[in-house]
Protein backbone atom coordinates (compact mmCIF):
# COMPACT_ATOMS: atom_id res chain seq x y z
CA UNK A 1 94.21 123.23 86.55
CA UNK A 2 92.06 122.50 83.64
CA UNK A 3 88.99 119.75 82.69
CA UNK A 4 87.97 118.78 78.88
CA UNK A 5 85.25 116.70 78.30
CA UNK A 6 84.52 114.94 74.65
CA UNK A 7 82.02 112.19 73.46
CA UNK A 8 83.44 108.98 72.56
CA UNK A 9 81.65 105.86 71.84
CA UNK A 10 77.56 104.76 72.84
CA UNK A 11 76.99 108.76 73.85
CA UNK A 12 79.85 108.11 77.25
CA UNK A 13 82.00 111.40 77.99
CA UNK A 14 85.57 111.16 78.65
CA UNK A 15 87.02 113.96 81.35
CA UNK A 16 90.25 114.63 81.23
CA UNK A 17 91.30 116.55 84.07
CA UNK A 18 95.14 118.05 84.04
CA UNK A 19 97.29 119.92 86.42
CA UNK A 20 100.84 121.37 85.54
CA UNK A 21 102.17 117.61 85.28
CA UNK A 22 99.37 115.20 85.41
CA UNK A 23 96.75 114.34 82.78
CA UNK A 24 94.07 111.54 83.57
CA UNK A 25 91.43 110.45 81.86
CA UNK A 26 88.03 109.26 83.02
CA UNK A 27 85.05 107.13 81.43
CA UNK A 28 81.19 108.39 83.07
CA UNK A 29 80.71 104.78 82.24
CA UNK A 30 81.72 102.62 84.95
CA UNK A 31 84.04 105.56 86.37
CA UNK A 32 86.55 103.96 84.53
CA UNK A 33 90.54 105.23 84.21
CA UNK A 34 90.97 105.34 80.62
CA UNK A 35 94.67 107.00 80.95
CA UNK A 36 97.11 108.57 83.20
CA UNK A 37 100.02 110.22 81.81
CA UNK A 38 102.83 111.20 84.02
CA UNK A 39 107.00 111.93 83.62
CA UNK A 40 109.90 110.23 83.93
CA UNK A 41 112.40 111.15 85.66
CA UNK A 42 113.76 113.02 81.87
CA UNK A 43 110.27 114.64 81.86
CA UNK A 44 109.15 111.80 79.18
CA UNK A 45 105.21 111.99 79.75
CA UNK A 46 103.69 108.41 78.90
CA UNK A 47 100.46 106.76 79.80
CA UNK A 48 101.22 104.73 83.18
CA UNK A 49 97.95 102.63 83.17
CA UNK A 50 96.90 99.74 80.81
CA UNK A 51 94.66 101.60 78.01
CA UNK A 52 92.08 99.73 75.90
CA UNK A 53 92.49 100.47 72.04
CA UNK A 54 89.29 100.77 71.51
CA UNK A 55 86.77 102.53 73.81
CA UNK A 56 84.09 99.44 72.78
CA UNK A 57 86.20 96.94 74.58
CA UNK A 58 85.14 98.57 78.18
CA UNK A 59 81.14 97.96 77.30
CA UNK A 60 81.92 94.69 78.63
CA UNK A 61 85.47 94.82 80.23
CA UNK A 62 85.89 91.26 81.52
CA UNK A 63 89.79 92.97 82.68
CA UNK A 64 87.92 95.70 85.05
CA UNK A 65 90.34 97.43 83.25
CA UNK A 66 90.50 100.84 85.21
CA UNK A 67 87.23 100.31 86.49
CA UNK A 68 84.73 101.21 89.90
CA UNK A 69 83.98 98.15 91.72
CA UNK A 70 80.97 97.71 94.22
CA UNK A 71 79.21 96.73 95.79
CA UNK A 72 81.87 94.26 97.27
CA UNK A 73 85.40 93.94 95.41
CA UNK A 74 86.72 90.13 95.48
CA UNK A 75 85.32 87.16 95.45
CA UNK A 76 82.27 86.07 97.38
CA UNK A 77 81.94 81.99 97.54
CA UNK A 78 79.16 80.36 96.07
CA UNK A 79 77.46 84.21 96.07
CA UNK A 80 75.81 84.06 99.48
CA UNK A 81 76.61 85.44 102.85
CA UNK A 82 74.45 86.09 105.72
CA UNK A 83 73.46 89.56 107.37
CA UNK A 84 72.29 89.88 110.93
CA UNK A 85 71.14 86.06 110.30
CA UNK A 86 69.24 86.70 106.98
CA UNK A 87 71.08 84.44 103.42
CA UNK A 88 71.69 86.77 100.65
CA UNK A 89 71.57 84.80 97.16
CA UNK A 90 74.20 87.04 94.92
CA UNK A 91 74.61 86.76 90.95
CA UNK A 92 77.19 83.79 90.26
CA UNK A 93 79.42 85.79 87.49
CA UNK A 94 82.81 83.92 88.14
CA UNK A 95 81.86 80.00 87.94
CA UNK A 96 79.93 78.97 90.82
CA UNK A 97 80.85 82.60 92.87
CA UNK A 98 80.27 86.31 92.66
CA UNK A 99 83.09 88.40 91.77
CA UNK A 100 83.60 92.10 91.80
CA UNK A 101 79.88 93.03 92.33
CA UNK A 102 78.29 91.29 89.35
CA UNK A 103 77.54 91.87 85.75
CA UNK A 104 75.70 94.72 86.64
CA UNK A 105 78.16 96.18 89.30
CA UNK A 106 79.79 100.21 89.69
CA UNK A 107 82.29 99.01 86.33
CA UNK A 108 78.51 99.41 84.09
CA UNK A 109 76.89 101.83 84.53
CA UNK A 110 76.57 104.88 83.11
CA UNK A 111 77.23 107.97 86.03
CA UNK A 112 75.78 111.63 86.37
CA UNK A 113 78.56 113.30 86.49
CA UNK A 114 79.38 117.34 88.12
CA UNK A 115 82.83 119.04 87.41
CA UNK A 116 83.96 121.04 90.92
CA UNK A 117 87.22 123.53 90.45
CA UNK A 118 89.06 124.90 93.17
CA UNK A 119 92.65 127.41 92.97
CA UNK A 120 94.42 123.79 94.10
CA UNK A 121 92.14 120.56 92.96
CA UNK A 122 90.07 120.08 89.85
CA UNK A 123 87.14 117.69 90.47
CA UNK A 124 85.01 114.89 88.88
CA UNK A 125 81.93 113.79 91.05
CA UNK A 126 80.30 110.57 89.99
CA UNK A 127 76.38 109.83 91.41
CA UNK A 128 73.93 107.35 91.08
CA UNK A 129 71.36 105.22 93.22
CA UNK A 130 71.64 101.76 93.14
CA UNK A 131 68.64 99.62 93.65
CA UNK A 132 67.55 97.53 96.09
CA UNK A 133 68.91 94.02 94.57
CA UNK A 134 70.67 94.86 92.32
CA UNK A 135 72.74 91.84 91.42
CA UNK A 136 71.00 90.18 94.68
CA UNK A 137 71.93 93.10 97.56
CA UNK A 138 70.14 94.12 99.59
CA UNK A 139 68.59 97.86 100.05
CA UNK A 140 69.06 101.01 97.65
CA UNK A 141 72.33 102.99 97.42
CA UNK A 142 72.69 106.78 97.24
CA UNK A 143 76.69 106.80 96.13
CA UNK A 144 79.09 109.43 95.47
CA UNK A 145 82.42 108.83 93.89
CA UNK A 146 84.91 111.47 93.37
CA UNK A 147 88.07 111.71 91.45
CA UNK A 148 90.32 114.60 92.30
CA UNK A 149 93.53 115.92 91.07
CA UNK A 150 95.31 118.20 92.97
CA UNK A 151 98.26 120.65 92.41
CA UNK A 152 100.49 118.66 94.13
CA UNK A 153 99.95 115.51 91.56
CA UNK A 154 97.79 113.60 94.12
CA UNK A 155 94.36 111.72 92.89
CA UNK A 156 92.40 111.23 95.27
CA UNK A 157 89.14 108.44 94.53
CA UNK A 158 87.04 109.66 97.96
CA UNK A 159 83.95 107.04 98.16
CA UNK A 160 80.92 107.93 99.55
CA UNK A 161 77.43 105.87 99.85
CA UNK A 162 74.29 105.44 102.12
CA UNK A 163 71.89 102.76 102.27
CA UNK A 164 68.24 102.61 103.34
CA UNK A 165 68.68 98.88 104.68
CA UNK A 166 71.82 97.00 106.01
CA UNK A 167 74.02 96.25 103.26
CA UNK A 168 78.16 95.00 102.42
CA UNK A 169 80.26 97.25 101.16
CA UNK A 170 83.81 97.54 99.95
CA UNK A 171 84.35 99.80 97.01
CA UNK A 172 88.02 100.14 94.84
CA UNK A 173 89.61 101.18 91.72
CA UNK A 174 90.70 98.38 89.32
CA UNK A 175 93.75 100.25 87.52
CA UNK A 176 96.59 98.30 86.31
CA UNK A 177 99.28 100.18 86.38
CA UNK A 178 102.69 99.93 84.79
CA UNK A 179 104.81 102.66 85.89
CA UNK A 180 107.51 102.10 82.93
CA UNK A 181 104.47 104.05 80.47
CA UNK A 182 105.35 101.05 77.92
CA UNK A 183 102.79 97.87 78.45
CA UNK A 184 105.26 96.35 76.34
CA UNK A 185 108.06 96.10 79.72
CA UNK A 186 107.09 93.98 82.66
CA UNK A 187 106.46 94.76 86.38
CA UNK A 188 109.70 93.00 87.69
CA UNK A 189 111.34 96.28 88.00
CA UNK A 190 108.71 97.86 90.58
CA UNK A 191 110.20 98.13 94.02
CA UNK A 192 106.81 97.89 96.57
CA UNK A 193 107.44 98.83 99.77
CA UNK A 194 104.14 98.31 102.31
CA UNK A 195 102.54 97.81 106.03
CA UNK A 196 103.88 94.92 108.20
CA UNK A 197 100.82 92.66 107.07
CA UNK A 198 99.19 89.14 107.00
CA UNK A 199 97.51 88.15 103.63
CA UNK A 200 94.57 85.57 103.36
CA UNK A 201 95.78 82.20 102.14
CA UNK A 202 93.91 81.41 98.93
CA UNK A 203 92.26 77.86 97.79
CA UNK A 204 93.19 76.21 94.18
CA UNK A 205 90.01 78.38 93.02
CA UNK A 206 92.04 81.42 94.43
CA UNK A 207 88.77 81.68 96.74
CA UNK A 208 89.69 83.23 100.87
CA UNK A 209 90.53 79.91 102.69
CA UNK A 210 89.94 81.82 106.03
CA UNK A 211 93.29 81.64 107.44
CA UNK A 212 95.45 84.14 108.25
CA UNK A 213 99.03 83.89 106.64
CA UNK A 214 102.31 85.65 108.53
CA UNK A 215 104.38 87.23 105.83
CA UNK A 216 107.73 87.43 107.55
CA UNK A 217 110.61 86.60 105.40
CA UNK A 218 108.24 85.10 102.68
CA UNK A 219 107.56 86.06 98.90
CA UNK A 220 104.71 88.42 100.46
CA UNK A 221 107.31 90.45 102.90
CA UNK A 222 107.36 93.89 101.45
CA UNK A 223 108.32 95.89 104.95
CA UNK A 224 111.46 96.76 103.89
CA UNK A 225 110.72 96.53 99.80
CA UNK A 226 111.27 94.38 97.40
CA UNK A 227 111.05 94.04 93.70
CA UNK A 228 107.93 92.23 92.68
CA UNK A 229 109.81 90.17 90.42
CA UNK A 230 112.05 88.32 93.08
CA UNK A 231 108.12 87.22 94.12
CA UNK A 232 106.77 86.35 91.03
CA UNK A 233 110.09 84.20 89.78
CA UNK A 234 109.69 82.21 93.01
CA UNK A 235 106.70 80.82 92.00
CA UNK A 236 108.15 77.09 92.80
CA UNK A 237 109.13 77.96 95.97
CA UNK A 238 105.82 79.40 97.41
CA UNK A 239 102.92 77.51 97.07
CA UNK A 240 100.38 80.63 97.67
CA UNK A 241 102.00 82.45 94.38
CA UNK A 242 102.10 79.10 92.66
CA UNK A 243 98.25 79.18 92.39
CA UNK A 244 97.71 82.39 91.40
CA UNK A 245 100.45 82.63 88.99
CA UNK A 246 101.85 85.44 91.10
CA UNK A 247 100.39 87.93 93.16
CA UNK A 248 96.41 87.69 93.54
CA UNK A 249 96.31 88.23 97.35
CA UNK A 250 94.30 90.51 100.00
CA UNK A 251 97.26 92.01 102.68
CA UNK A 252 95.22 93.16 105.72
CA UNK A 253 97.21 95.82 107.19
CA UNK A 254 98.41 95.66 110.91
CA UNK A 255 98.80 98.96 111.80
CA UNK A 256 96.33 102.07 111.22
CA UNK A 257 99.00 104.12 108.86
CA UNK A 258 98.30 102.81 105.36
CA UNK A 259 100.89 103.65 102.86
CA UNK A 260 102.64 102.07 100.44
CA UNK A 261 105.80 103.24 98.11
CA UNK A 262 106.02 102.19 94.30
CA UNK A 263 109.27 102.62 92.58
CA UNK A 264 110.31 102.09 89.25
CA UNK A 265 114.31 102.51 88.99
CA UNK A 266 114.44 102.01 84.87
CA UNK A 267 112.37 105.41 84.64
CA UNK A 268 112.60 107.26 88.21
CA UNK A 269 108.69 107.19 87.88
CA UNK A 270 106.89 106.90 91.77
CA UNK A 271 103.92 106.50 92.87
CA UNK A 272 102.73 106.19 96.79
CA UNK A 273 99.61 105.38 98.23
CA UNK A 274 97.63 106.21 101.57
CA UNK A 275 94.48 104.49 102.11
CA UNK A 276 92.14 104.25 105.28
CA UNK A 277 90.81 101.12 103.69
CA UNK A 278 92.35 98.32 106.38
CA UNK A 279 93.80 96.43 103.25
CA UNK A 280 94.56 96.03 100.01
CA UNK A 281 94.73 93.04 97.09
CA UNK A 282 97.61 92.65 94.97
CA UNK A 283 97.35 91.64 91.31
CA UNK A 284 100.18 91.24 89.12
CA UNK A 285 98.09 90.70 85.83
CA UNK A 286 98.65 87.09 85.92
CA UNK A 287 96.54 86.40 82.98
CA UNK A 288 97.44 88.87 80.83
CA UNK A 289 95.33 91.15 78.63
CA UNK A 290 93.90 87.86 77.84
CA UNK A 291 93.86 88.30 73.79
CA UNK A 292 92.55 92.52 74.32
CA UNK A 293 93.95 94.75 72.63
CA UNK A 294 95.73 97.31 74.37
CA UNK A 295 96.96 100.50 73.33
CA UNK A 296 100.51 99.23 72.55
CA UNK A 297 99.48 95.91 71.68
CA UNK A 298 98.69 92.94 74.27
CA UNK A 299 100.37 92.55 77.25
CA UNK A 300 101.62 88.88 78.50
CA UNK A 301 101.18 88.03 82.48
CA UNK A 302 102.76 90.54 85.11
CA UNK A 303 103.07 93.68 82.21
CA UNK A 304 100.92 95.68 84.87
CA UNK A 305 99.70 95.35 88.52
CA UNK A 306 96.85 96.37 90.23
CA UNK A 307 96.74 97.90 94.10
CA UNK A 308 93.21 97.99 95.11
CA UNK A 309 92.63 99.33 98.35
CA UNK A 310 89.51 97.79 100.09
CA UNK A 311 87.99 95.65 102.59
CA UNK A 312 88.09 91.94 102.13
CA UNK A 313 84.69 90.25 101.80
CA UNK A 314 85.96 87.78 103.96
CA UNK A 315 84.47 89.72 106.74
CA UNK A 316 81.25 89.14 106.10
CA UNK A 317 81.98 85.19 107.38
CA UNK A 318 84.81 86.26 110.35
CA UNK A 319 84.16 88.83 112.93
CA UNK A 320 87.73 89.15 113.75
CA UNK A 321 87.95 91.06 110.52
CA UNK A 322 87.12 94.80 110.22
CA UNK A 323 83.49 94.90 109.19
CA UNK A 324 82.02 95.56 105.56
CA UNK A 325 78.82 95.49 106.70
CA UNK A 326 77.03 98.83 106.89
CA UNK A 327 74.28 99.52 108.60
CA UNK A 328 70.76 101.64 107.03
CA UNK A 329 71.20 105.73 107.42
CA UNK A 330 75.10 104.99 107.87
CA UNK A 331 77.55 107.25 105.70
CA UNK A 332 80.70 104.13 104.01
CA UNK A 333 83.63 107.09 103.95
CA UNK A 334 87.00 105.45 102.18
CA UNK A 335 89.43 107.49 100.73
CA UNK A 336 92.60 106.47 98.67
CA UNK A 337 95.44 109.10 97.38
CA UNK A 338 97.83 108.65 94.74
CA UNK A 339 100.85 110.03 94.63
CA UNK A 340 102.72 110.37 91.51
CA UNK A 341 106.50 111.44 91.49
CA UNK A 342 110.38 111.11 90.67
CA UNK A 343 113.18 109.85 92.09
């Protein structure tokens, strides 16, 4: 187990923590995933996440390419919800709405950082203290992040925060992950097995209608495992995918184990997931790299897919949903593992 740190670009650090197997990259600024190399199943190590070319291109990273996101991942409409019957006015980033915590959310700014080692796990701890509205929240934020790699190839993102007033939160990880280690190959290949689920039924704006959508024997039926390009070619014949361009959904879990199975036949590469986040959103890079320059060029829609683990922000307007709302004094404990394998 071994951690090297350099100086890129503005004064950031890049660690790069490795194991026997596993070498990942991480940004101080914004936390961010800069690369993950991993083997195939011929031992063929090759960066498995979508990789800016140049390190510049993350100061603003409209992609979240890789990034932290807090203090609520998704979309909030309009930028305003209500807590314990007091309106909170957020920063309207995305159009008319609030997406992904703001401008000024957990994917810029720049981290303290401390570098923990253990005989099995090699650890990068990320701190700061967000203020009290920043981008419109309310109360001030002692948070923790850290990033873990283990001897047994797992990363672990463990998040960790405490307000000192009642606040929303739902952090994640915005990888995007292409498990062929060749941006240049689509995502049609990836077998995703996951939870019996529901997902949230999404408007024309892709904004949380409310409603609550059975998955059984639809495009969004991965209990037994499909590949996610039987979804995304189906896009006529499911309205839901036909909006997004593909997959751009929240699944809310229906049962309390949380795991779900990647598989990429092409290469043998795996990767599996456990989460005690109640959910997870979906995103099959429907837009592309959107003219960025990646590191092997730029990628068209569905060339990587992102699995970020969270709560939906939709709870803040439906008590039937698992709460995001955390109260002052009150440790927010999420945890998601990563996996990474052969088969």
């Amino acid at each position: 187990m071994n951690i090297q740190v350099k100086e890129v670009v503005n004064g950031w650090k890049e660690y790069t923590l490795t194991n026997d197997t596993i070498e990942i990259s991480i940004l101080d600024y914004g936390g961010i995933i800069t690369k993950l190399y991993a083997p195939d199943r011929n031992g063929n190590e090759e960066n498995i996440v979508w990789t800016f070319k140049d390190y510049h291109d993350y100061e603003n990273n409209p992609l979240y390419l890789g990034a932290l996101i807090a203090r609520v991942s998704g979309r909030i409409p309009d930028g305003r919800f209500k807590i314990n019957q007091q309106s909170w006015q957020l920063e309207k980033n995305e159009g008319n709405h609030h997406l992904h915590g703001g401008t000024n959310g957990f994917h810029q700014i720049l981290w303290d950082t401390q570098v923990n080692k253990t005989e099995s796990a090699i650890e990068l701890q990320l701190t700061t203290n967000d203020v009290t509205f920043a981008g419109g929240h309310p109360g001030n934020l002692d948070v923790s992040i850290t990033y873990s790699l283990t001897s047994k190839n797992e990363l672990s993102i463990h998040y960790q925060a405490v307000p000192d007033a009642t606040t929303a939160l739902s952090l994640t990880n915005h990888s995007y992950f292409n498990l062929t280690g060749n941006v240049q190959n689509s995502i049609y290949q990836h077998h995703v097995t996951m939870p019996d689920s529901t997902i949230i039924e999404l408007d024309k704006n892709l904004l949380p209608t409310g409603k609550l959508l059975d998955t059984s024997n639809t495009a969004f039926d991965f209990r037994y495992g499909a590949r996610l390009g039987e979804g995304v070619h189906s896009l006529s014949e499911s309205e839901q995918l036909a909006l997004a361009d593909g997959y751009d959904h929240y699944f809310l879990f229906k049962n309390a184990k949380n795991r779900i199975e990647i598989y990429e036949p092409t290469c043998g590469r795996t990767l599996s997931i456990e989460t005690n986040q109640p959910g997870m959103t979906m995103y099959t890079a429907n837009q592309g790299s959107q003219g960025y320059l990646l590191e092997n060029g730029t990628a068209p829609a569905h060339y990587g897919v992102c699995f970020e683990t969270s709560n939906t922000p939709l709870a803040l307007y439906q008590d039937r949903l698992p709460s995001i709302v955390v109260k002052a004094g009150d440790v927010y404990n999420k945890s998601t593992t990563f996996t990474f394998g052969t088969n």
